[in-house]
Protein backbone atom coordinates (compact mmCIF):
# COMPACT_ATOMS: atom_id res chain seq x y z
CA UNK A 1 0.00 0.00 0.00
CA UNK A 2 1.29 3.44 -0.85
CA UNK A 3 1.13 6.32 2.02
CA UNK A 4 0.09 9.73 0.76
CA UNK A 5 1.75 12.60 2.57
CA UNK A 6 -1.24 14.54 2.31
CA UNK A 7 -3.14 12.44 4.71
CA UNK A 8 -2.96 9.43 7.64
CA UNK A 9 -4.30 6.01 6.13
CA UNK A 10 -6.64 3.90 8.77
CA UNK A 11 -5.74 0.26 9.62
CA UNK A 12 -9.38 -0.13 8.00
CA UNK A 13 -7.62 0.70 4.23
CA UNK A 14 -4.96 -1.26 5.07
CA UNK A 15 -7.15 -4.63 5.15
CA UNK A 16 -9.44 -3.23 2.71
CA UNK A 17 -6.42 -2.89 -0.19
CA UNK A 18 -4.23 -5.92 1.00
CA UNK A 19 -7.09 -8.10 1.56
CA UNK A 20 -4.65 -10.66 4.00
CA UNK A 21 -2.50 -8.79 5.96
CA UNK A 22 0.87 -10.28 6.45
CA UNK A 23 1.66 -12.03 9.80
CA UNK A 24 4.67 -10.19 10.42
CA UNK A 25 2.84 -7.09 9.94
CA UNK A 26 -0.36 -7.72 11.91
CA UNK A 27 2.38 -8.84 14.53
CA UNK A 28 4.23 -5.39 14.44
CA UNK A 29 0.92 -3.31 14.04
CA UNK A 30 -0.53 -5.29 17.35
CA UNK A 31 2.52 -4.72 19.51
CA UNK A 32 2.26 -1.01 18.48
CA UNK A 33 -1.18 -0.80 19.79
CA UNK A 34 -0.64 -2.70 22.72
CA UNK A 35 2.30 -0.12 23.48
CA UNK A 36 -0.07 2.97 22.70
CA UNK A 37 -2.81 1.84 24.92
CA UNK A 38 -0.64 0.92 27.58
CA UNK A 39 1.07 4.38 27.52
CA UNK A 40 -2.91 5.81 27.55
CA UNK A 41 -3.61 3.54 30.63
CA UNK A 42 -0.08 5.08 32.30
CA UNK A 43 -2.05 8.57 31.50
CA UNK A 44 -4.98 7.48 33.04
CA UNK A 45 -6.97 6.84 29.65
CA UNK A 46 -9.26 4.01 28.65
CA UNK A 47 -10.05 4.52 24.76
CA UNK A 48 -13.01 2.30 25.06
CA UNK A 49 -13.48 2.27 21.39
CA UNK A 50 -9.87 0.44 19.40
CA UNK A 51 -11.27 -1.09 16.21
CA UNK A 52 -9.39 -0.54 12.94
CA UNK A 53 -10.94 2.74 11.53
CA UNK A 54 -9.44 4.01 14.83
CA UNK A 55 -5.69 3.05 14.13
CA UNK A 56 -3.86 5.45 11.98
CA UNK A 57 -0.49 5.23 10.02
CA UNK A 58 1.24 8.73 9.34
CA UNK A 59 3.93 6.42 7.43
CA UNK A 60 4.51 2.68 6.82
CA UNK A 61 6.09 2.32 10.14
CA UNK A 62 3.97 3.77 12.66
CA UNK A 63 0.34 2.81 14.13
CA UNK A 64 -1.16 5.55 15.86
CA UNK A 65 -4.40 4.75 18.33
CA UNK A 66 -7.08 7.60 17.40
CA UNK A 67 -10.62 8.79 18.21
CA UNK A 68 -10.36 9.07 22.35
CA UNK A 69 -13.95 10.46 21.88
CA UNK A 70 -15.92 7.58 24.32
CA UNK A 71 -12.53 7.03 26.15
CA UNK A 72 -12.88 7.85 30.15
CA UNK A 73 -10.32 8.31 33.04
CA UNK A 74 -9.43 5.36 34.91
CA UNK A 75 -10.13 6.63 37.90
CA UNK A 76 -13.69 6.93 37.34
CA UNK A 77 -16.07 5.54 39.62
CA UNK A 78 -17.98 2.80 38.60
CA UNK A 79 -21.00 4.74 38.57
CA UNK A 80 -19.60 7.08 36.22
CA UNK A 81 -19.09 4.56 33.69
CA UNK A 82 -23.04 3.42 34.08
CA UNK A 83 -24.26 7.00 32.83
């Protein structure tokens, strides 16, 4: 898949244009999420929401985690979370 400057690509066009994604590559792309939410959790950040039109790629490299819209604090009560 080619990466426009001009824009981020989602994980979402990824699958969508390489139909099978490599395992290597799922591999890589997982460990970068894993490290992004756990960074997020360090902050006190649940995302709530990780799918793949909410993982962006500014270059081949690098998965970003987006869209924190539904996310919460984890030190919300638990009654928060029921609102």
């Amino acid at each position: 898949m080619s990466y426009g400057t001009d824009r981020s690509w989602k994980l979402d066009d990824l699958i969508e244009s390489q139909g099978r994604v490599p395992e290597h590559q799922v591999l890589d792309i997982g460990i970068q999420i894993a490290r992004g939410l756990r960074a997020a959790n360090r902050k006190g950040l649940i995302h709530r929401d990780v799918k793949p039109a909410n993982i962006l790629f500014v270059d081949e490299q690098a998965a970003k985690i987006g869209d924190f819209g539904i996310g919460r604090l984890c030190n919300a009560t638990v009654a928060e979370y029921r609102e």
